[in-house]
Each structure stands twice: as structure tokens, then as C-alpha cells.
Protein backbone atom coordinates (compact mmCIF):
# COMPACT_ATOMS: atom_id res chain seq x y z
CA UNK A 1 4.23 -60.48 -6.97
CA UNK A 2 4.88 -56.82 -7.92
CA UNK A 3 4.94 -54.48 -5.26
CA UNK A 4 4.32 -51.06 -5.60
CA UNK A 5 6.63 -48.19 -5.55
CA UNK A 6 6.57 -45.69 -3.07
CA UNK A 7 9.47 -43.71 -4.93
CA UNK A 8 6.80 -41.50 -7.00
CA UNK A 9 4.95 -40.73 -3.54
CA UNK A 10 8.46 -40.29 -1.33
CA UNK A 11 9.47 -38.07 -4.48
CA UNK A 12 6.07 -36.08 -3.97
CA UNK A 13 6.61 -35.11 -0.58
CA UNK A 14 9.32 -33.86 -1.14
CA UNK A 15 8.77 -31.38 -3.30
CA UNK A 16 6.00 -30.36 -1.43
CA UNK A 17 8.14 -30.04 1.77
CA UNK A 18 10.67 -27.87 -0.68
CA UNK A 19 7.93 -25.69 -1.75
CA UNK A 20 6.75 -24.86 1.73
CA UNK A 21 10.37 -24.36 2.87
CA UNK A 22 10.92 -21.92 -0.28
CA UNK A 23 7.45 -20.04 0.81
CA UNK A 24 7.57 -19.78 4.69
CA UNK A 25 11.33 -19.89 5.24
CA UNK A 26 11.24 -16.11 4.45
CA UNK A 27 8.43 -15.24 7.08
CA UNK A 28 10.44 -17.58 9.36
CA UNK A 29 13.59 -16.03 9.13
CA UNK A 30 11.75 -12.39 9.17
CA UNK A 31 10.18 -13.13 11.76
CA UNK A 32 13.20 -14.18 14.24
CA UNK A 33 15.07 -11.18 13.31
CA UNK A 34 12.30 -9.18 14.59
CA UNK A 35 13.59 -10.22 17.92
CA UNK A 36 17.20 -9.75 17.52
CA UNK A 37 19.02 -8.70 20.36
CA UNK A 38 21.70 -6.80 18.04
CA UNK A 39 21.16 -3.89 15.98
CA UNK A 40 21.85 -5.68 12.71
CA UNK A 41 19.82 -7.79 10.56
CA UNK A 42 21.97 -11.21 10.98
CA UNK A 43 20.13 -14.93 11.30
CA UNK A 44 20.40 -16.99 13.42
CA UNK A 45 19.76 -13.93 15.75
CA UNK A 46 21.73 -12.78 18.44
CA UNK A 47 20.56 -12.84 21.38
CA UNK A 48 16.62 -11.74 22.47
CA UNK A 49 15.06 -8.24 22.13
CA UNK A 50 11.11 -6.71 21.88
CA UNK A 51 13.06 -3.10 21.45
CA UNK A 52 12.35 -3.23 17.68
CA UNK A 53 8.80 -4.41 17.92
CA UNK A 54 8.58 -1.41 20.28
CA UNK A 55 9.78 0.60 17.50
CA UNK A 56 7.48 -0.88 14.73
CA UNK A 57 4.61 0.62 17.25
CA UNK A 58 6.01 4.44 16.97
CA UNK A 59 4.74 7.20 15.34
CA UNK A 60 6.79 6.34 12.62
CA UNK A 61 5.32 3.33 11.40
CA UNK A 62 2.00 3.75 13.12
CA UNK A 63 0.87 6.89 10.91
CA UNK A 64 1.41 4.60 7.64
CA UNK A 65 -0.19 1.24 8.68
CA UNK A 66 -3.22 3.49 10.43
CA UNK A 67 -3.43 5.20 6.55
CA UNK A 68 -2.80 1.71 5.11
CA UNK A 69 -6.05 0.48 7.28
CA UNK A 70 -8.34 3.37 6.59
CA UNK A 71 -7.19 3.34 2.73
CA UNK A 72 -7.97 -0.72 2.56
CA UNK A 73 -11.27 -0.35 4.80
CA UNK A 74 -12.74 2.28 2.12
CA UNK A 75 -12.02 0.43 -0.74
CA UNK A 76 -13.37 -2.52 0.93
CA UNK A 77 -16.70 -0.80 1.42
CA UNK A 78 -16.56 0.73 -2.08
CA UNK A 79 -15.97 -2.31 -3.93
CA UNK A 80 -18.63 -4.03 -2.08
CA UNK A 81 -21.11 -1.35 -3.07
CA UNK A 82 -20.34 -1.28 -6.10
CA UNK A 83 -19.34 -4.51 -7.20
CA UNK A 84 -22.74 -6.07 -5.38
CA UNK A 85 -25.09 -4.55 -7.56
CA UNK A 86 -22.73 -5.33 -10.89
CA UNK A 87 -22.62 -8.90 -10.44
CA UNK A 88 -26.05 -9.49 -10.19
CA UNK A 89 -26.16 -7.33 -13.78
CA UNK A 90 -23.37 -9.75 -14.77
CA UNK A 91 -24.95 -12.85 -13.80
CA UNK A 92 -28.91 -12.02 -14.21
CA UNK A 93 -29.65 -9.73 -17.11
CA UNK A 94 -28.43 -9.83 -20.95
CA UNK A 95 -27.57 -6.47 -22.46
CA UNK A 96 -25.43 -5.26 -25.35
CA UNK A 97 -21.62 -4.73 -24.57
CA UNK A 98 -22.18 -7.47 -21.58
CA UNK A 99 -18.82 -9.50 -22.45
CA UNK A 100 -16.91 -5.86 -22.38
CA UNK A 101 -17.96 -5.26 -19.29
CA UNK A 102 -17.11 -8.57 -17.73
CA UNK A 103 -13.72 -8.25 -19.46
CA UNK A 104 -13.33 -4.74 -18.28
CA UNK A 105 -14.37 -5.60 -14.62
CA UNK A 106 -12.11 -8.56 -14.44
CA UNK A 107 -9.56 -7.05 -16.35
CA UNK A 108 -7.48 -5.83 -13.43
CA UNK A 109 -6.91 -9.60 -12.46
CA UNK A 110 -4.96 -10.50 -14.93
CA UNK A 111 -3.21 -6.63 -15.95
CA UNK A 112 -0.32 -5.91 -13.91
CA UNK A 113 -0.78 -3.37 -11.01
CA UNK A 114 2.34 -1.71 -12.10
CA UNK A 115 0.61 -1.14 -15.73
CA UNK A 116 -2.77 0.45 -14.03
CA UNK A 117 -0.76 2.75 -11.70
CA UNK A 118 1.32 4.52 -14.17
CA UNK A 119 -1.64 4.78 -16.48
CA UNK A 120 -3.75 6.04 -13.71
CA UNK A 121 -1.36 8.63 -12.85
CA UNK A 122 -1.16 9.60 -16.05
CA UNK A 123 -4.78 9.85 -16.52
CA UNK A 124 -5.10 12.18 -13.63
CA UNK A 125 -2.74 14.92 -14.95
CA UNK A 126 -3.75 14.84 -18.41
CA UNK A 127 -7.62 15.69 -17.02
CA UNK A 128 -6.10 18.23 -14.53
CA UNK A 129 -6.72 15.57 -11.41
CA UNK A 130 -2.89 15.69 -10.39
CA UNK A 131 -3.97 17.13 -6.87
CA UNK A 132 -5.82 13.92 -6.42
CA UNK A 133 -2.17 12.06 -6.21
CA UNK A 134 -1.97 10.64 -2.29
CA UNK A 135 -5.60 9.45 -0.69
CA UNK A 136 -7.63 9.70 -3.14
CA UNK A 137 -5.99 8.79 -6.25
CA UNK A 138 -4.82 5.61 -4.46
CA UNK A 139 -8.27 5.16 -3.39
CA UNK A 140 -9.77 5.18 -7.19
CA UNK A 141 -6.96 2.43 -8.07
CA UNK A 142 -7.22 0.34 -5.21
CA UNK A 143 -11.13 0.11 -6.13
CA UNK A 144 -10.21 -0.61 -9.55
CA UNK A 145 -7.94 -3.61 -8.79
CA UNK A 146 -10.02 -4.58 -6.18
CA UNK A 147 -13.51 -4.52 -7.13
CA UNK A 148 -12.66 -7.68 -9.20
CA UNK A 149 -12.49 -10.00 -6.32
CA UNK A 150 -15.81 -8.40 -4.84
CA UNK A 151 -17.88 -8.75 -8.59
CA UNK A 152 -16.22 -12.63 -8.49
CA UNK A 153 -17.19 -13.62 -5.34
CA UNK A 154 -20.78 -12.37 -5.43
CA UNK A 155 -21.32 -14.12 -8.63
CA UNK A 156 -20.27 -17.20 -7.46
CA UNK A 157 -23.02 -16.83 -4.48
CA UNK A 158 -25.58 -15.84 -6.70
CA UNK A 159 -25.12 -18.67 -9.12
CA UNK A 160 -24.89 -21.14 -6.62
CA UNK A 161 -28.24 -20.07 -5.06
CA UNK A 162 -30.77 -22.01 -5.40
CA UNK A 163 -33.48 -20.68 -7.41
CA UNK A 164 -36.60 -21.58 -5.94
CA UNK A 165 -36.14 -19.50 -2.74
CA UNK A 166 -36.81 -16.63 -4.57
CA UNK A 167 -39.79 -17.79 -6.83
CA UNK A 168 -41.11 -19.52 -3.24
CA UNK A 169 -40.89 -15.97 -1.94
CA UNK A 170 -42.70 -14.46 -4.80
CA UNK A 171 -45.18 -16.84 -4.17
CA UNK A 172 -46.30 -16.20 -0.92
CA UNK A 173 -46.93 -12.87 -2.63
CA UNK A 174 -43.50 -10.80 -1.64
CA UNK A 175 -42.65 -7.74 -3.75
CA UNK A 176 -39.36 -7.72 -5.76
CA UNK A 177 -37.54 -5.65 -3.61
CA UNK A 178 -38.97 -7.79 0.00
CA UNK A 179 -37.60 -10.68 -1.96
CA UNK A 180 -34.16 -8.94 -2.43
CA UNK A 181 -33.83 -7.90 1.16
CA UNK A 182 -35.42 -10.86 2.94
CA UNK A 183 -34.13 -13.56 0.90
CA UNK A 184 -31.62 -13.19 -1.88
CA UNK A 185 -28.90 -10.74 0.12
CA UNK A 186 -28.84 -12.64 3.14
CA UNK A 187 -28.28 -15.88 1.58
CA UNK A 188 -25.05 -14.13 -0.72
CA UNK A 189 -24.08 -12.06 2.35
CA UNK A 190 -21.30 -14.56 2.62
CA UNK A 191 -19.93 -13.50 -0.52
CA UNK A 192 -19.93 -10.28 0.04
CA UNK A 193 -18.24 -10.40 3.17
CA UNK A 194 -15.66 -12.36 1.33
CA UNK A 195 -14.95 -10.29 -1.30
CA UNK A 196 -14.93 -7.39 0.94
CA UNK A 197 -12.18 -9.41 2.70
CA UNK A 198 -10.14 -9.96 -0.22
CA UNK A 199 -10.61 -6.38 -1.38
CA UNK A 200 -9.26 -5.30 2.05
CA UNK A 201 -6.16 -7.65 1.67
CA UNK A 202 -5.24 -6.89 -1.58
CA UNK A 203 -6.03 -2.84 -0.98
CA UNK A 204 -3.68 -3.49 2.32
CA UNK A 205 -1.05 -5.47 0.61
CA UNK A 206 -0.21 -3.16 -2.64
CA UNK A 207 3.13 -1.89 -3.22
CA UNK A 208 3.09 -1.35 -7.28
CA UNK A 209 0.78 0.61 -7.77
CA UNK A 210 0.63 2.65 -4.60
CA UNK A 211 4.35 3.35 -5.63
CA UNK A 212 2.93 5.79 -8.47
CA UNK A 213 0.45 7.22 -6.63
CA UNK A 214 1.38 7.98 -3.05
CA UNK A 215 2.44 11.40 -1.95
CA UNK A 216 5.04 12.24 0.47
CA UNK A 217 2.70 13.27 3.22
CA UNK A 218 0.05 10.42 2.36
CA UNK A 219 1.69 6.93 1.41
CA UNK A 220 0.55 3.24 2.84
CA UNK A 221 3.02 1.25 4.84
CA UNK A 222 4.21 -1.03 1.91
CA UNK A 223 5.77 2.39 -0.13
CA UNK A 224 7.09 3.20 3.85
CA UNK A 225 8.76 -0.22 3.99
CA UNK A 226 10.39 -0.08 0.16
CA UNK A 227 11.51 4.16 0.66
CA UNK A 228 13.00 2.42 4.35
CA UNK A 229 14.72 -0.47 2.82
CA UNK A 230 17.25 2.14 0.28
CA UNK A 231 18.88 2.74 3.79
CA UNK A 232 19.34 -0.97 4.16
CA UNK A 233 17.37 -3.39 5.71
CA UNK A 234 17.09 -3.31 10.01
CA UNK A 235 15.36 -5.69 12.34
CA UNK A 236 12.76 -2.71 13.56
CA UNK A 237 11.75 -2.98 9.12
CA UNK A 238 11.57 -6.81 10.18
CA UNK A 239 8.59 -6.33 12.73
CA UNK A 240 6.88 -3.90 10.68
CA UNK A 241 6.72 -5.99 8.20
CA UNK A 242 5.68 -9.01 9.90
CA UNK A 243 3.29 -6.52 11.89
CA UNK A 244 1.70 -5.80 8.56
CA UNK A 245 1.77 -9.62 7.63
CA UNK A 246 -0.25 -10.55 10.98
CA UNK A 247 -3.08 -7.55 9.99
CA UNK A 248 -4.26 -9.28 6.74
CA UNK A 249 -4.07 -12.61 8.12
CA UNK A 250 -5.85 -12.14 11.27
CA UNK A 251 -8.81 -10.89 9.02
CA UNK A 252 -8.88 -14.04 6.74
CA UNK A 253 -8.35 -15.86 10.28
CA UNK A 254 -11.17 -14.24 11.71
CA UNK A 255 -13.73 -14.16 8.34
CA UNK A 256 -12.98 -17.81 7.94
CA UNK A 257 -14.63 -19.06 11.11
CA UNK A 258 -18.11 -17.56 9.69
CA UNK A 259 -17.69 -17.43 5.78
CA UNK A 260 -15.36 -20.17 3.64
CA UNK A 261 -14.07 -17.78 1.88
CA UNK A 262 -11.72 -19.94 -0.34
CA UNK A 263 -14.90 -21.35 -1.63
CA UNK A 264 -15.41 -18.16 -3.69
CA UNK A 265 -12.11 -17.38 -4.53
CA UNK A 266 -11.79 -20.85 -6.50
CA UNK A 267 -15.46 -22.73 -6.97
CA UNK A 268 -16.98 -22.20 -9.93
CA UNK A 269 -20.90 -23.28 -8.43
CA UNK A 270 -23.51 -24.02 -11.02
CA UNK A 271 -27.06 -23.31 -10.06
CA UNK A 272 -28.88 -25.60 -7.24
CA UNK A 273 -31.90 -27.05 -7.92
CA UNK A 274 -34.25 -27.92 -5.28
């Protein structure tokens, strides 16, 4: 009697358990010499200290993670304004040039970020924008790379809604826009929120493209932690970064619990009947 072999499986987990180790080893090690007792950057630490996570909270590092917030909370809101109303043009009417625009609205996905932000920058001086380098020409890119996630996540709600609430609605004799507020954002307010979410993380998270387009005076805490790390790498850069690791994860922690947000980042939901 054949039995059978548990080498493929054993084989499996292993390179799963390799994978993880190659992912979160990093943050691991990161994250213990955060506490290091000594002022270099050596693992295993040595010895036990909060002095650089004390540091990580001065003005220093403060003024670019507060800009880094504000800069991913505006493009959050701006991408859900805007990228709300285009998906339902995306997924419910037919007009000429509609694959362009999907392909220019999604485009950012699959374009590097390092590609958009020397283009953008180069954009804004040949139109005479230059003065817009800092806030707000990082603000118009971040939208632009961001919006995608917003437009995707929407459009996944709305085609997995299922269509007779709204013709039940109209039935009972609700105007258009009564059915649009009472029924049809509530039940895709989930993927708003979610693209929102991922908007805010991927706005927060950005190093290429801020790169080109941060000023001296107004840059996010990723272009602090890469102009820090040319003087060498010290455990104080090791709890800012882990500080702005816990920021973006505490939001997915926290939008999780109401919205499953990895549900529109990766379902592709056809149209409910019922």
C-alpha cells in the first residue's frame, strides 16, 4: 500500500517559513535596535534604552511625520472625491474614449512612481508651476498615484451591489438623487473608506516620488529618513522608522475591524442578483 509523501508539503512550509523570515526579519531586527542601549546600530543590541524613541518624538522628526500625516490625509480626501464619482462613470455609463480613461486612471498602478515624479516636476517648470515644488506639487502626485486604489475599490463595491436595491427604491417612488444618498452610497461606503485607506498608506509611505518633489522646508518623513541615512544609519533613524511603520498599520488595523478591506484590493465581484 502506497503511502503518501509528506516531502512536497514539509518542502512547502518551508519556503513559506523562509519567505516570512526574508520579509519580517528586517522589521524584527529594526525594531530591537530601536531599543539599543549603545549609540550604534549593532544587533543583537546592547543593552536596553527608550532614549532614541524619545528622540524619534522631537521636533526633528515630529515636523516631518506631522507634514507626512496632513499630506496623506488630503490626498486621502481628494482621491475619494474624486475617484467616487469616476468609478461610477467607469462602471455605469458608456462614452467615447472610456478604455483611455480607465487606462489613464489605472495607469499609475502599474508606471513607476519614480517615472511620474520626474515627469511631474518637469511638467511644473515647463508651465511656470516650479513654485508649486514642496506641498502642493507633492499633493497633485500623491493624488495621481493614489486615486487608483480609490477608483478600484469603489468599482468593485458598485459591481458587487446588488441591483435591485436601487430599482426597489425607485419603486417606492424615490428620486434619482434620494436613491443615491439613501441607498447606493451607504451600501459602497465600505469601499470608499477603503480606498481612502489605501490612498492614505500609499500617500504616507512614498519615497520616489516625493524625492523629486519635496522642498527643503516642506518634505515627508520618508525623504527625512533617506537625506538622514547619507550620515549613516543610527538607532534614533531605527524608531522613526518603525514609528512611521506602526502609523499606516494601525489604520489598516483599525479600518479592518469595520470594512474588509482586502476584499477590494483583490476580489473581482460580479453583480448580485437577488
Amino acid at each position: 500500500m502506497n503511502r503518501p509523501s509528506h516531502l512536497p508539503w514539509a518542502a512547502l512550509r518551508l519556503v513559506v517559513a523562509l519567505v516570512f523570515v526574508f520579509v519580517l526579519g528586517p522589521i524584527l531586527i529594526t525594531a530591537a535596535v530601536s531599543f539599543n542601549g549603545s549609540a550604534r546600530s549593532v544587533f543583537p543590541p546592547q543593552g536596553f534604552s527608550l532614549a532614541w524613541w524619545g528622540e524619534a518624538f522631537s521636533a526633528r522628526w515630529v515636523a516631518p511625520l506631522l507634514f507626512s500625516l496632513r499630506l496623506a490625509a488630503l490626498t486621502a480626501a481628494l482621491c475619494a472625491a474624486i475617484g467616487t464619482p469616476l468609478a461610477f462613470a467607469l462602471v455605469r455609463s458608456r462614452f467615447p474614449g472610456k478604455p483611455f480613461i480607465e487606462l489613464l486612471v489605472l495607469g499609475p498602478l502599474v508606471l513607476p512612481t519614480l517615472v511620474t515624479g520626474i515627469a511631474l516636476l518637469q511638467f511644473l517648470h515647463a508651465v511656470g508651476l516650479g513654485e508649486l515644488v514642496g506641498f502642493g506639487g507633492l499633493l497633485i502626485g500623491h493624488v495621481v498615484i493614489s486615486l487608483p486604489f480609490v477608483v478600484r475599490a469603489v468599482a468593485v463595491s458598485l459591481r458587487g451591489m446588488p441591483a435591485s436595491l436601487e430599482s426597489a427604491a425607485a419603486s417606492l417612488g424615490a428620486r434619482p438623487w434620494s436613491v443615491l444618498r439613501e441607498v447606493t452610497l451607504p451600501v459602497i461606503s465600505g469601499g470608499v473608506f477603503a480606498g481612502g485607506a489605501f490612498a492614505f498608506v500609499h500617500s504616507f509611505t512614498d519615497v520616489n516620488l516625493s524625492l523629486f518633489l519635496a522642498s527643503p522646508s516642506e518634505r515627508p518623513v520618508t525623504v527625512a529618513i533617506l537625506a538622514f541615512l547619507e550620515y549613516g544609519f543610527a538607532p534614533s533613524l531605527a524608531a522613526v522608522s518603525m514609528l512611521s511603520l506602526a502609523i499606516p498599520l494601525a489604520l489598516v488595523a483599525l479600518l479592518e475591524r469595520f470594512v474588509p478591506i482586502g476584499d477590494f484590493l483583490y476580489a473581482e465581484q460580479g453583480p448580485r442578483r437577488g
